[in-house]
PDB file of N, CA and C in Angstrom:
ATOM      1  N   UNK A   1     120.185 110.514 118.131  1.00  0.00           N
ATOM      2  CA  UNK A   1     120.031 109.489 117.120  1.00  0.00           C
ATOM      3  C   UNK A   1     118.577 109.488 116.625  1.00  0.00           C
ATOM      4  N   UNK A   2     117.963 109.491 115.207  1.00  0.00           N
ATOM      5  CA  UNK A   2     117.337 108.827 115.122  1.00  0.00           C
ATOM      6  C   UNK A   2     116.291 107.628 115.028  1.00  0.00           C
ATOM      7  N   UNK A   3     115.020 107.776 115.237  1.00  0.00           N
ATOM      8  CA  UNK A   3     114.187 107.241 115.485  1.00  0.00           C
ATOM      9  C   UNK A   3     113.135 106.786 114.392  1.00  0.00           C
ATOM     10  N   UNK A   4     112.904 105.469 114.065  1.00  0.00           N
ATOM     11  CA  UNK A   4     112.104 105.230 112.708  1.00  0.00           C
ATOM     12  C   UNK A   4     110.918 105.119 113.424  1.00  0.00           C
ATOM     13  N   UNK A   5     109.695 105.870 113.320  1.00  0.00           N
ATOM     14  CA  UNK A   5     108.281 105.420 114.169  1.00  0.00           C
ATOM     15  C   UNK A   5     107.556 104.903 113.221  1.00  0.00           C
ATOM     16  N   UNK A   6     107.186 104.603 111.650  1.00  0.00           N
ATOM     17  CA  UNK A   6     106.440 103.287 111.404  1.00  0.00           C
ATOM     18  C   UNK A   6     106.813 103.732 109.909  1.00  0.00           C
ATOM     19  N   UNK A   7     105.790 103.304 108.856  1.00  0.00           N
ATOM     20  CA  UNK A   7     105.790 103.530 107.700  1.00  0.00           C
ATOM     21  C   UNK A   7     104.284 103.432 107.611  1.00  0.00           C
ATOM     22  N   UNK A   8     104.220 103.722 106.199  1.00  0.00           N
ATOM     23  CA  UNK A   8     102.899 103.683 105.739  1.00  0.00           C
ATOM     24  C   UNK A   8     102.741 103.426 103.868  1.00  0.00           C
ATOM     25  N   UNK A   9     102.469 102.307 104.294  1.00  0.00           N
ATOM     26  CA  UNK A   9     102.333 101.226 102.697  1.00  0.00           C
ATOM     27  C   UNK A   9     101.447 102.457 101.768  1.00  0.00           C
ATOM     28  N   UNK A  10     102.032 102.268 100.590  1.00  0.00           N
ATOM     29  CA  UNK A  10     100.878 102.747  99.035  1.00  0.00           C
ATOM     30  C   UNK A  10     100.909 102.032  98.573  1.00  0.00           C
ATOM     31  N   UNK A  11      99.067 101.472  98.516  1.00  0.00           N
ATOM     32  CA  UNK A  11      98.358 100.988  97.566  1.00  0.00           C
ATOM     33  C   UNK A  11      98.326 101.260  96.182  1.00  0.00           C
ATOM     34  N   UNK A  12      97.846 101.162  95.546  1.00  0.00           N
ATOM     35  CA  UNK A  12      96.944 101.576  93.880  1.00  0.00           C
ATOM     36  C   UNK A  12      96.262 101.332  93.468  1.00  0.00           C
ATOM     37  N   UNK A  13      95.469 101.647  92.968  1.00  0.00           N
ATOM     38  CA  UNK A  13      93.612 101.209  92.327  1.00  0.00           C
ATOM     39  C   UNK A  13      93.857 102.595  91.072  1.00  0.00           C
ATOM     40  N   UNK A  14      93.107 101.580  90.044  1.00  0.00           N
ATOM     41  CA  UNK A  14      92.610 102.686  89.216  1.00  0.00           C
ATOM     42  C   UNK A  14      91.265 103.470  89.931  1.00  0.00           C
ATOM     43  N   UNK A  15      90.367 102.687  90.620  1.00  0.00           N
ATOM     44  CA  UNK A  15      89.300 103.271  90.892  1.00  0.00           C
ATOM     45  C   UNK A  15      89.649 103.641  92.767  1.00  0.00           C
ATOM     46  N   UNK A  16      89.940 104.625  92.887  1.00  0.00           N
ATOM     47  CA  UNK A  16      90.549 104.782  94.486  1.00  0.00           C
ATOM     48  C   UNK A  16      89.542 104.872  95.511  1.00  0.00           C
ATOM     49  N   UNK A  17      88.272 105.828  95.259  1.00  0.00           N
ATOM     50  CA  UNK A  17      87.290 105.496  96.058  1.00  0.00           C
ATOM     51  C   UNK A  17      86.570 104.200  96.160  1.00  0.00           C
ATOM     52  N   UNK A  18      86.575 103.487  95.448  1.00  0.00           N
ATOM     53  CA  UNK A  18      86.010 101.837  95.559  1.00  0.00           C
ATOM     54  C   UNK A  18      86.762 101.340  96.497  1.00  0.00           C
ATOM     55  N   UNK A  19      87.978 101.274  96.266  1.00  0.00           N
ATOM     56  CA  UNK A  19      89.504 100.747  96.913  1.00  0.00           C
ATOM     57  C   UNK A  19      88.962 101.257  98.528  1.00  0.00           C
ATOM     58  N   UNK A  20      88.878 102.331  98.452  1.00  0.00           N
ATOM     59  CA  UNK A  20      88.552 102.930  99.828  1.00  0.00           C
ATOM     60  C   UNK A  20      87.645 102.251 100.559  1.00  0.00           C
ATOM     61  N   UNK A  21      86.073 102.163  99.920  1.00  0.00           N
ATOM     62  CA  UNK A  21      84.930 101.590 100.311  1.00  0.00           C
ATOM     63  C   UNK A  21      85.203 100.130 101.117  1.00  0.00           C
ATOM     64  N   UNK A  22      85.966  99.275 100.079  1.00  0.00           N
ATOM     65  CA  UNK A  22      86.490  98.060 100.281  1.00  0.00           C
ATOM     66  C   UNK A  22      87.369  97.845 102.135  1.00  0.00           C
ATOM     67  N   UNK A  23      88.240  98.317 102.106  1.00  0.00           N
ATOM     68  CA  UNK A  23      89.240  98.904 103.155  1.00  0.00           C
ATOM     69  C   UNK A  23      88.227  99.114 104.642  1.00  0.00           C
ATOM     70  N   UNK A  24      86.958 100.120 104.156  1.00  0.00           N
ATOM     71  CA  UNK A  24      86.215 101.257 105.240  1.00  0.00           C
ATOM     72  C   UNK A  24      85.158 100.181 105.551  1.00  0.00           C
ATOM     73  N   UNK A  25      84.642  99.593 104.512  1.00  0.00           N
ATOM     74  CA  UNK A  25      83.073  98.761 104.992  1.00  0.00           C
ATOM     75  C   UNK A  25      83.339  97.250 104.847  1.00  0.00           C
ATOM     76  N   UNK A  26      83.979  96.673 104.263  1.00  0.00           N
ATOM     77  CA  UNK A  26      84.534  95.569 104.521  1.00  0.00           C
ATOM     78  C   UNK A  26      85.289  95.560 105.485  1.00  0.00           C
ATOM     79  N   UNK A  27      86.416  95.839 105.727  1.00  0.00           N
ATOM     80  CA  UNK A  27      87.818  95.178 107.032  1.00  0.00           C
ATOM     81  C   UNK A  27      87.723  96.112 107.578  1.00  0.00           C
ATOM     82  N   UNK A  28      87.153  97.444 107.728  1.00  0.00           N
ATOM     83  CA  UNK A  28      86.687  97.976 109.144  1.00  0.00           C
ATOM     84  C   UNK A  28      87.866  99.013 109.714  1.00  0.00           C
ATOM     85  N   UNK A  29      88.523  99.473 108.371  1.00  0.00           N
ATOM     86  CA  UNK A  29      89.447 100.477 108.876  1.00  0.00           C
ATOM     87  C   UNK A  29      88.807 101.662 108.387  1.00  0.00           C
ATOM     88  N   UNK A  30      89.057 102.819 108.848  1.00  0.00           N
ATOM     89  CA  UNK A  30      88.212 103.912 108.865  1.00  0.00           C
ATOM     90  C   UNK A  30      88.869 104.780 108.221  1.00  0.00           C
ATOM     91  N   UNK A  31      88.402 106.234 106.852  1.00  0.00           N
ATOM     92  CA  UNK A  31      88.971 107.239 106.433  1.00  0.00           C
ATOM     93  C   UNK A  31      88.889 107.772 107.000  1.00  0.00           C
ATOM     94  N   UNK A  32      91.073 108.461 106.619  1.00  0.00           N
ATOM     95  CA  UNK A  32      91.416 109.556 107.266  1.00  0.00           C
ATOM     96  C   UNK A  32      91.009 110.655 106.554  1.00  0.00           C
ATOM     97  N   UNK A  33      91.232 110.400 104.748  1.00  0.00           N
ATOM     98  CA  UNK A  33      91.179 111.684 103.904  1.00  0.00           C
ATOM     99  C   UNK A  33      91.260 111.342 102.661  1.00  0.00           C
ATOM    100  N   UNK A  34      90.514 112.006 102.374  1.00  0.00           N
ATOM    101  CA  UNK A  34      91.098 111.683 100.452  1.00  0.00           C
ATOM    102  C   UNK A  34      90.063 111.729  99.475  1.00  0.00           C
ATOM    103  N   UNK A  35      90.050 111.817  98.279  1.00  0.00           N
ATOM    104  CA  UNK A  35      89.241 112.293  97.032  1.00  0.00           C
ATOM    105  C   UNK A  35      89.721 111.078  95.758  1.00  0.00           C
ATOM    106  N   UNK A  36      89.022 111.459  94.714  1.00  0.00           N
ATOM    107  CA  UNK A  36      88.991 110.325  93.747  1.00  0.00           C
ATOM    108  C   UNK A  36      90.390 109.875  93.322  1.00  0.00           C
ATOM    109  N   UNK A  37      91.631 110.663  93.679  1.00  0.00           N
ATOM    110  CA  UNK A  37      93.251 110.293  93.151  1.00  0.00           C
ATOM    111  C   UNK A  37      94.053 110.069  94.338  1.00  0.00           C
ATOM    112  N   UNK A  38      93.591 110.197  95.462  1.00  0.00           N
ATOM    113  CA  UNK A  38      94.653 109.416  96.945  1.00  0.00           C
ATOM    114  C   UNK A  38      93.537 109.723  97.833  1.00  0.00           C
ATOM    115  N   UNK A  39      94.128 108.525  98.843  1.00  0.00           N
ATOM    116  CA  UNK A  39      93.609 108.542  99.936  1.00  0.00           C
ATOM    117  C   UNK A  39      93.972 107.771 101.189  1.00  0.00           C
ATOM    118  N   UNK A  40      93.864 108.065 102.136  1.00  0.00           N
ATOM    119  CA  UNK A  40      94.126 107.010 103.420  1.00  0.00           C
ATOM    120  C   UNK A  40      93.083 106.857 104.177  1.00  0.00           C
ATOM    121  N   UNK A  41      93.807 105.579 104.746  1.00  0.00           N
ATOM    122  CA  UNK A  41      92.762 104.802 105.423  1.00  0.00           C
ATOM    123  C   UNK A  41      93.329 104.729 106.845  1.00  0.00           C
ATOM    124  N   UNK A  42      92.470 103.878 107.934  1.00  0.00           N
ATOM    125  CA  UNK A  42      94.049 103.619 108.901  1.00  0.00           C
ATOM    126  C   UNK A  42      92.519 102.745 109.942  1.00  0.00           C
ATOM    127  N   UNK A  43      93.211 102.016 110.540  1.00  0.00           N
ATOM    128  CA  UNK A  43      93.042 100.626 111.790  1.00  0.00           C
ATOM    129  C   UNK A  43      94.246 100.436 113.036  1.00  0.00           C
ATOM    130  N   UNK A  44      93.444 100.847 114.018  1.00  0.00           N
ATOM    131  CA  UNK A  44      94.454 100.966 114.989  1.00  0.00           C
ATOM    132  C   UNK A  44      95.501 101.887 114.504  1.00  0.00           C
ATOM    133  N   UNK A  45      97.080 101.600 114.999  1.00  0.00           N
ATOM    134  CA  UNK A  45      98.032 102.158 114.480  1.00  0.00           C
ATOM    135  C   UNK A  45      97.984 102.049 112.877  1.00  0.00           C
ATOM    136  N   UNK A  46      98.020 101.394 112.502  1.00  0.00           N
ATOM    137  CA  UNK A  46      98.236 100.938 111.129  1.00  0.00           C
ATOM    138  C   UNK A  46      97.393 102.137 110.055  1.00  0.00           C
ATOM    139  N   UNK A  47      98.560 102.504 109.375  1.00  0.00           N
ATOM    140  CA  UNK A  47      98.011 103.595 108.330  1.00  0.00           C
ATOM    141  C   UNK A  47      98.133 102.415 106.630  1.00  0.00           C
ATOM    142  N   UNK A  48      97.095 103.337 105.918  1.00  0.00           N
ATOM    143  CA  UNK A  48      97.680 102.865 104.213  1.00  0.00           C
ATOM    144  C   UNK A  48      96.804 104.085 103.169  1.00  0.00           C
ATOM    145  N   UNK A  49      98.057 104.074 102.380  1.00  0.00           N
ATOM    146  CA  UNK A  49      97.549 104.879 101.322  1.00  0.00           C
ATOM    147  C   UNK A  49      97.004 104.260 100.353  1.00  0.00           C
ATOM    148  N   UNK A  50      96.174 105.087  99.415  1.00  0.00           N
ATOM    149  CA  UNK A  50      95.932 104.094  98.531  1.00  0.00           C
ATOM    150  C   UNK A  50      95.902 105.334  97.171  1.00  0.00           C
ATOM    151  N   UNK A  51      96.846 105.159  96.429  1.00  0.00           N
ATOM    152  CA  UNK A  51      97.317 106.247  94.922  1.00  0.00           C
ATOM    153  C   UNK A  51      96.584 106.058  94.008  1.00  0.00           C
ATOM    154  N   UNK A  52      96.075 106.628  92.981  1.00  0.00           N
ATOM    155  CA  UNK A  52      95.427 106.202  91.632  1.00  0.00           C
ATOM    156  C   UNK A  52      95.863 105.892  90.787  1.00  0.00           C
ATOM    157  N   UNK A  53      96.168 104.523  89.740  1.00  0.00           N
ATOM    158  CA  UNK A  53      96.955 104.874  88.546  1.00  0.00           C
ATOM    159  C   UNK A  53      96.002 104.410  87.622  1.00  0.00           C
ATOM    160  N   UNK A  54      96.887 104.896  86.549  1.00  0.00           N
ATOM    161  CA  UNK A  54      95.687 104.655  85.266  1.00  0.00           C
ATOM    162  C   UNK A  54      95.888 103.488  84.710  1.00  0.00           C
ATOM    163  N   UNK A  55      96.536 102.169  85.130  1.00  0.00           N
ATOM    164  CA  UNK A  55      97.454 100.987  84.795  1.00  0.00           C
ATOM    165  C   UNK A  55      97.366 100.010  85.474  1.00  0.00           C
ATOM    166  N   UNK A  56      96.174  99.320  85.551  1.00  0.00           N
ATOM    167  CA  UNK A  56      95.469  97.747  86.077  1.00  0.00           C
ATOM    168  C   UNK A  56      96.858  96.964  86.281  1.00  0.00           C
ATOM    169  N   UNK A  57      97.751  96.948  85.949  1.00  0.00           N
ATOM    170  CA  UNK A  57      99.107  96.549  86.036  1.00  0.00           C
ATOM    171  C   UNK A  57     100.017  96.537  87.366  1.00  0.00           C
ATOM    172  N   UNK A  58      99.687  98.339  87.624  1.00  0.00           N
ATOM    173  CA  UNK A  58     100.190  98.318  88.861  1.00  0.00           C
ATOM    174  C   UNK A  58      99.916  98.149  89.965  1.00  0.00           C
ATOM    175  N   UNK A  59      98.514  97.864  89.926  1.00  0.00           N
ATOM    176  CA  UNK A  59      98.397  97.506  91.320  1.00  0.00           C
ATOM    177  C   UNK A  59      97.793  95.978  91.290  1.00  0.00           C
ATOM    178  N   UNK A  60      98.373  95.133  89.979  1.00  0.00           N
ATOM    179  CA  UNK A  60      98.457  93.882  90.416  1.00  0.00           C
ATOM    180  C   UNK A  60      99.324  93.681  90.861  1.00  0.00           C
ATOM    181  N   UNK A  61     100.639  94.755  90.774  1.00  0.00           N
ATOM    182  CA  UNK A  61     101.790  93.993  91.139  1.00  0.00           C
ATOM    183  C   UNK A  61     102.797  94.730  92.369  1.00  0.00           C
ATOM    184  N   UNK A  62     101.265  95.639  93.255  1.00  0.00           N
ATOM    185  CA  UNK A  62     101.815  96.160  94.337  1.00  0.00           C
ATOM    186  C   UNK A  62     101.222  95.319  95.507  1.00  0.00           C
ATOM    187  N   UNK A  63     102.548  95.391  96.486  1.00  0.00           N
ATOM    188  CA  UNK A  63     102.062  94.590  97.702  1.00  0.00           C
ATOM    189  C   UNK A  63     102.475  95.222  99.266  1.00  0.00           C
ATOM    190  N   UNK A  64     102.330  94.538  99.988  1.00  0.00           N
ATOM    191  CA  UNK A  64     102.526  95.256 101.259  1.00  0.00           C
ATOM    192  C   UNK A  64     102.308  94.314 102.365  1.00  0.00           C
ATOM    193  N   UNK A  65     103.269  94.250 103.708  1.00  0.00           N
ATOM    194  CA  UNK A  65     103.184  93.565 104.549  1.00  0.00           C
ATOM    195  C   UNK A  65     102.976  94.050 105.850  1.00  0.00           C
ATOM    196  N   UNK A  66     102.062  93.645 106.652  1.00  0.00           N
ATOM    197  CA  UNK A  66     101.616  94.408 108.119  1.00  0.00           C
ATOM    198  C   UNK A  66     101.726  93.639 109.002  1.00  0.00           C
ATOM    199  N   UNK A  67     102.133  93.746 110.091  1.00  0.00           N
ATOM    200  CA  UNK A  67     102.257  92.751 111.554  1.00  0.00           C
ATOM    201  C   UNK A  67     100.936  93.427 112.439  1.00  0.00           C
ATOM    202  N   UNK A  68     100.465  92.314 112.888  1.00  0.00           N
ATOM    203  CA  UNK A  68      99.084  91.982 113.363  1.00  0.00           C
ATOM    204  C   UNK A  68      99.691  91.350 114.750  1.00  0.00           C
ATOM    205  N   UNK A  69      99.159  91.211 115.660  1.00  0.00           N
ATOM    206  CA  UNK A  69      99.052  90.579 117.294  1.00  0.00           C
ATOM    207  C   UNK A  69      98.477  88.987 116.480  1.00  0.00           C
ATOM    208  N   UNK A  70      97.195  88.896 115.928  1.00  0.00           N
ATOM    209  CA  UNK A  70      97.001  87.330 116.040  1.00  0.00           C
ATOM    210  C   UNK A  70      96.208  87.494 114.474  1.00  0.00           C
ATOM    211  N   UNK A  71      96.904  86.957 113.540  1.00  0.00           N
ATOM    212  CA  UNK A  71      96.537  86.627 111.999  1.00  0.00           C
ATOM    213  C   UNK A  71      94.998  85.526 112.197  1.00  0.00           C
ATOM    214  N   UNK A  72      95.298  84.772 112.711  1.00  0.00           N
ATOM    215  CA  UNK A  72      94.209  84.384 112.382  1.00  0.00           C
ATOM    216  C   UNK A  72      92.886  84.741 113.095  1.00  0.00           C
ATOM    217  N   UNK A  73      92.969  85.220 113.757  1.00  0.00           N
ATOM    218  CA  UNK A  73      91.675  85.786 114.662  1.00  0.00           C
ATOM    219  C   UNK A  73      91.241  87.342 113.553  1.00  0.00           C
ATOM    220  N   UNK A  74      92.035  87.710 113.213  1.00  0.00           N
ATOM    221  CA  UNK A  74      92.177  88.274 112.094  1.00  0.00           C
ATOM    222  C   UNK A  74      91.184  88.068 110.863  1.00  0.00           C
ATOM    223  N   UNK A  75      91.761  86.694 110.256  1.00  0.00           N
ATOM    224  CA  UNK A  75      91.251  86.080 109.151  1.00  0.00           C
ATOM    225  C   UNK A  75      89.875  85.485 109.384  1.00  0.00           C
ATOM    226  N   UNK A  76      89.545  84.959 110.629  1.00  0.00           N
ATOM    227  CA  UNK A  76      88.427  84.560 110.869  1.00  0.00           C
ATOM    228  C   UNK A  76      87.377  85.740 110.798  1.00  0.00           C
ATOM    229  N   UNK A  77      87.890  86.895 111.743  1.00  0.00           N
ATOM    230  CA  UNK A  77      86.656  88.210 111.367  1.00  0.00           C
ATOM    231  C   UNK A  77      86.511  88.670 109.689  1.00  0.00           C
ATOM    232  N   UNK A  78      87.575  88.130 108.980  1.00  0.00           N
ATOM    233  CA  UNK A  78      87.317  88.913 107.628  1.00  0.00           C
ATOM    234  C   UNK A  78      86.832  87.772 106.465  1.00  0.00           C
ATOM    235  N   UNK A  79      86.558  86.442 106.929  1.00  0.00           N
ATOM    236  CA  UNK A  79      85.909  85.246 106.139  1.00  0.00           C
ATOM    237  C   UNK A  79      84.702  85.059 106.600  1.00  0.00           C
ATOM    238  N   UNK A  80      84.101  85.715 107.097  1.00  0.00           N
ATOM    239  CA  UNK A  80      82.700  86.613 106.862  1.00  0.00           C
ATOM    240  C   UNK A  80      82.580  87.438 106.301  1.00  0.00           C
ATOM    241  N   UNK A  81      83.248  87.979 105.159  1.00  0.00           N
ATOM    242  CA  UNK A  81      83.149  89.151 104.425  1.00  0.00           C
ATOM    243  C   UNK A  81      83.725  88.807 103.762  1.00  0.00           C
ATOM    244  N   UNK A  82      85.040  88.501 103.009  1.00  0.00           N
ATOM    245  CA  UNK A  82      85.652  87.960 102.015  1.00  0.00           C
ATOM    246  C   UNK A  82      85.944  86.562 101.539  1.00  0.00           C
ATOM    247  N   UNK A  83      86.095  86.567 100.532  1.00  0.00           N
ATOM    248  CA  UNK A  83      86.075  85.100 100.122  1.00  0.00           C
ATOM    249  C   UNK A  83      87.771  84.167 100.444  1.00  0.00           C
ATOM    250  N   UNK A  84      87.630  83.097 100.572  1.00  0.00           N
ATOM    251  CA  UNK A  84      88.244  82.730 100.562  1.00  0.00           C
ATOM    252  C   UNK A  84      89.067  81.781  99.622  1.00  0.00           C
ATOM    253  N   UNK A  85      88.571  81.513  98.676  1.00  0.00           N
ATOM    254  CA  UNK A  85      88.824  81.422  97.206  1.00  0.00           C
ATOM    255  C   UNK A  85      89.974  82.067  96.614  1.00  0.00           C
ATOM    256  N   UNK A  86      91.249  82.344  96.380  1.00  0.00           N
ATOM    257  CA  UNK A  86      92.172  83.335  96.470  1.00  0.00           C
ATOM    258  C   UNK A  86      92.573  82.777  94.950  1.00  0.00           C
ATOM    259  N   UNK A  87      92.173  81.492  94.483  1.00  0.00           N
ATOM    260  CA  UNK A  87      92.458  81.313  92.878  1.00  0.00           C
ATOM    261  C   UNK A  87      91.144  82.046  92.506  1.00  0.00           C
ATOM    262  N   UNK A  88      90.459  82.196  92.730  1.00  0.00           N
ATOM    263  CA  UNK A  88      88.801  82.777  92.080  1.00  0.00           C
ATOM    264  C   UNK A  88      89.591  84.440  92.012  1.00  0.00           C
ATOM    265  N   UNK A  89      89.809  84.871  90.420  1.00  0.00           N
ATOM    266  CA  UNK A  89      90.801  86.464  90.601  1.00  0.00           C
ATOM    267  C   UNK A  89      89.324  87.187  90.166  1.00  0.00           C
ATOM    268  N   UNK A  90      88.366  86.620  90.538  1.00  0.00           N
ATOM    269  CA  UNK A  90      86.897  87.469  89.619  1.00  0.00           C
ATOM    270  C   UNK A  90      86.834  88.801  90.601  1.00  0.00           C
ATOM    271  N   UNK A  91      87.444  88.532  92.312  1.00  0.00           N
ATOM    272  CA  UNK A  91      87.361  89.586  92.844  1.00  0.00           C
ATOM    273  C   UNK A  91      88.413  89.893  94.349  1.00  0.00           C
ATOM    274  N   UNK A  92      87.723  90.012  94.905  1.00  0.00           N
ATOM    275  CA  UNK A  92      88.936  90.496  96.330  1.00  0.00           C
ATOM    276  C   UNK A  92      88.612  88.897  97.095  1.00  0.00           C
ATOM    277  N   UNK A  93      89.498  89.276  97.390  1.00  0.00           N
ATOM    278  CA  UNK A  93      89.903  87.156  98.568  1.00  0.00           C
ATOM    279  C   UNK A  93      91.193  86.791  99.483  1.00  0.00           C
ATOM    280  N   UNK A  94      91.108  85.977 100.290  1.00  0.00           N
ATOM    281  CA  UNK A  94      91.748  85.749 101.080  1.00  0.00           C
ATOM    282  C   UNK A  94      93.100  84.518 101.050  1.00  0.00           C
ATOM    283  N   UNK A  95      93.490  84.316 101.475  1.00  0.00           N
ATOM    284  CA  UNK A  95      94.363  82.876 101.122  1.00  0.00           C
ATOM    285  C   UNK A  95      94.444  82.263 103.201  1.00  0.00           C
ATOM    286  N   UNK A  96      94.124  81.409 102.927  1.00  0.00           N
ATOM    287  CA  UNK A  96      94.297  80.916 104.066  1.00  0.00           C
ATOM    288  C   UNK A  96      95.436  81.126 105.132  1.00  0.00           C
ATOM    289  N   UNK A  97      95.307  81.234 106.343  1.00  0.00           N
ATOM    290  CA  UNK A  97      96.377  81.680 107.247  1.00  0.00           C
ATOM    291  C   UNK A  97      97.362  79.965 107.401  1.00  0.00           C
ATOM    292  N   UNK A  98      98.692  80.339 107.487  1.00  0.00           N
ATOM    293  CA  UNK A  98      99.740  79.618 107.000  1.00  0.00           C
ATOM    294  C   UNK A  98     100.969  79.771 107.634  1.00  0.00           C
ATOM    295  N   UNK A  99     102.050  79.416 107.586  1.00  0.00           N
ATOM    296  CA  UNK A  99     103.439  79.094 108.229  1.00  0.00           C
ATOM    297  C   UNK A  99     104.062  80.305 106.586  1.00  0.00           C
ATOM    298  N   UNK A 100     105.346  80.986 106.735  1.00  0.00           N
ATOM    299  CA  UNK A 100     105.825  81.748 105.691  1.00  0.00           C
ATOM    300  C   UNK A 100     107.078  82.025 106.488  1.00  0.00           C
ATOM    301  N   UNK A 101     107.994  81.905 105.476  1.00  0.00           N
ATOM    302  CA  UNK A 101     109.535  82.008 106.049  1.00  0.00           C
ATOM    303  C   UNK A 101     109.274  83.322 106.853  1.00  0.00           C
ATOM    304  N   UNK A 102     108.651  84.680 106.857  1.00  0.00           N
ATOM    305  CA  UNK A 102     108.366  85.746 107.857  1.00  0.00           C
ATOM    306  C   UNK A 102     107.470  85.227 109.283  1.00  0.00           C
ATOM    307  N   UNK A 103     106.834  84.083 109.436  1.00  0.00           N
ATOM    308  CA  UNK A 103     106.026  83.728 110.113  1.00  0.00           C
ATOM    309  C   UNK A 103     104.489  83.960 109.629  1.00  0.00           C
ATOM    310  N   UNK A 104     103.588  83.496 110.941  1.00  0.00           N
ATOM    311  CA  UNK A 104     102.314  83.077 110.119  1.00  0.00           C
ATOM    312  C   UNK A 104     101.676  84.521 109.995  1.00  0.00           C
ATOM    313  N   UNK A 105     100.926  83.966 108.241  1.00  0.00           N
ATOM    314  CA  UNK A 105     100.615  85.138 107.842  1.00  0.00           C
ATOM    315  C   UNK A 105      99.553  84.529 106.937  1.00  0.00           C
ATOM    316  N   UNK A 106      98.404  85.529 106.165  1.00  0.00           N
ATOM    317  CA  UNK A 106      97.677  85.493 105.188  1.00  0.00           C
ATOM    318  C   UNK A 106      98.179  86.398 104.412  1.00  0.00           C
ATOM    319  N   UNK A 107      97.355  86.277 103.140  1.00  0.00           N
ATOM    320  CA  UNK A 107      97.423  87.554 102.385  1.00  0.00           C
ATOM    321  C   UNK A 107      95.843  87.980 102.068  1.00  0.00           C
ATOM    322  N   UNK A 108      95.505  89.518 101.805  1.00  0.00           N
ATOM    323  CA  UNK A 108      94.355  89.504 101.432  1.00  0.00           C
ATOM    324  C   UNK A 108      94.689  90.535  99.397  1.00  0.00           C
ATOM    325  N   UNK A 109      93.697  90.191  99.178  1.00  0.00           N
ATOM    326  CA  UNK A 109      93.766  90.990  97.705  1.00  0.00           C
ATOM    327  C   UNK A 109      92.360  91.739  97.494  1.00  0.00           C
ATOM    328  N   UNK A 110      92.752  93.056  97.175  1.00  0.00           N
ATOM    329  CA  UNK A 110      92.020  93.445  97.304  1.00  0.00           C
ATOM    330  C   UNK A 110      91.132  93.892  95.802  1.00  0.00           C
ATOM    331  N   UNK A 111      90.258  94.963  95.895  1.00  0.00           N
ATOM    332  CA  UNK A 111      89.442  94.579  94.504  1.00  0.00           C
ATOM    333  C   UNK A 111      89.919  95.352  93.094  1.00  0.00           C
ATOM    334  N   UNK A 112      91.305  96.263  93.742  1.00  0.00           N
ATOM    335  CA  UNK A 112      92.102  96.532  93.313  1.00  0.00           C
ATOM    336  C   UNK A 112      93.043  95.923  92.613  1.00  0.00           C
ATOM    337  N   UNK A 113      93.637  94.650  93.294  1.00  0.00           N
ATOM    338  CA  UNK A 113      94.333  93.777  92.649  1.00  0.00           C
ATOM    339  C   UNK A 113      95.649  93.971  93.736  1.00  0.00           C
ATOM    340  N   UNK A 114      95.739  94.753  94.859  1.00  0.00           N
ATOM    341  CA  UNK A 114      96.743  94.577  95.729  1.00  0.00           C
ATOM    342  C   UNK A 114      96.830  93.625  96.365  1.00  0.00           C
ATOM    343  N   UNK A 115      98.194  92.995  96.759  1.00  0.00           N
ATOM    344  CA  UNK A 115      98.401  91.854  97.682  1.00  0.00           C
ATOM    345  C   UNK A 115      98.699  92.462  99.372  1.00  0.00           C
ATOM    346  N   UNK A 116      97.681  92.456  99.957  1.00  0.00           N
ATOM    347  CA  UNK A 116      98.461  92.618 101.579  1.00  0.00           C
ATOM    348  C   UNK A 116      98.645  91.250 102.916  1.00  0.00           C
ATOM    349  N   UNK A 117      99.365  91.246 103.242  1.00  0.00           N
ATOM    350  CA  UNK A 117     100.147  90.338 104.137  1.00  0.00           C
ATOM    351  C   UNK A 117      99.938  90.890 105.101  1.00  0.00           C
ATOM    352  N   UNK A 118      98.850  89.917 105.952  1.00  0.00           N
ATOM    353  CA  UNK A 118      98.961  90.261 107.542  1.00  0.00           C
ATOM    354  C   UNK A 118      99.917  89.025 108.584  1.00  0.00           C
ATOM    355  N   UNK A 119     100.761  89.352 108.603  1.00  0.00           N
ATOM    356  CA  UNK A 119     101.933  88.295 109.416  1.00  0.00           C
ATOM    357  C   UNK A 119     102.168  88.759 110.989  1.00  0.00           C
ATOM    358  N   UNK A 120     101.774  87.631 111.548  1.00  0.00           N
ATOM    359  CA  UNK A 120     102.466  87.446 113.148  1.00  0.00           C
ATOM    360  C   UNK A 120     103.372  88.861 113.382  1.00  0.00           C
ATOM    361  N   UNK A 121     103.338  89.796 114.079  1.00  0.00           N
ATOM    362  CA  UNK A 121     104.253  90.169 114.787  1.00  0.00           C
ATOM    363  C   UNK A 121     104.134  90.754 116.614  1.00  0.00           C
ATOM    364  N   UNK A 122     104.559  91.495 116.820  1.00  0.00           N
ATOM    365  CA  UNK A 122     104.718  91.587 118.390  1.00  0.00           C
ATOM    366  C   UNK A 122     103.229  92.294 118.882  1.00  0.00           C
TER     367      UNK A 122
END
């Protein structure tokens, strides 16, 4: 029988190395690989791509959800670095950690315009 061992979310940024920077020196996940049109990143297990498009569009309206051990211990290391202002769209921000029919979760956005969801899991 088959075996599903994880996935790995794609991002989008028109500008992909920024996207990267953001990811690597802000929240502290480290590059695996990649050049000005893809790239990955990855933290602990957790992998993410991040694609180039030429369409500010799409990656307002790409998102992605990750299970974390403890969201807010989480959110606390990254509200020293990001804002928490999540109506302020001038740049990347946080939304406060919260109750969500998936369980507790934030979202972060990045300067890209992606939505990621770090939610409670095992």
């Amino acid at each position: 029988m088959v075996k599903f061992l994880g996935a790995v979310p794609v991002l989008t940024a028109v500008d992909v190395p920024a996207n990267v920077s953001f990811w690597v020196d802000t929240l502290g996940f480290e590059k695996d690989f990649g050049d000005r049109d893809f790239a990955g990143v990855r933290r602990g297990d957790i992998r993410l791509h991040i694609s180039r498009t030429e369409h500010q569009i799409v990656a307002d309206n790409t998102s992605a959800w990750i299970e974390v051990t403890d969201p807010d211990a989480l959110h606390e290391e990254w509200a020293r670095a990001v804002s928490t202002d999540y109506a302020d769209t001038s740049g990347p921000a946080m939304t406060p950690v919260g109750e969500s029919p998936a369980g507790r979760e934030f979202a972060v956005r990045d300067p890209a315009g992606n939505c990621v969801h770090f939610t409670a899991g095992e």
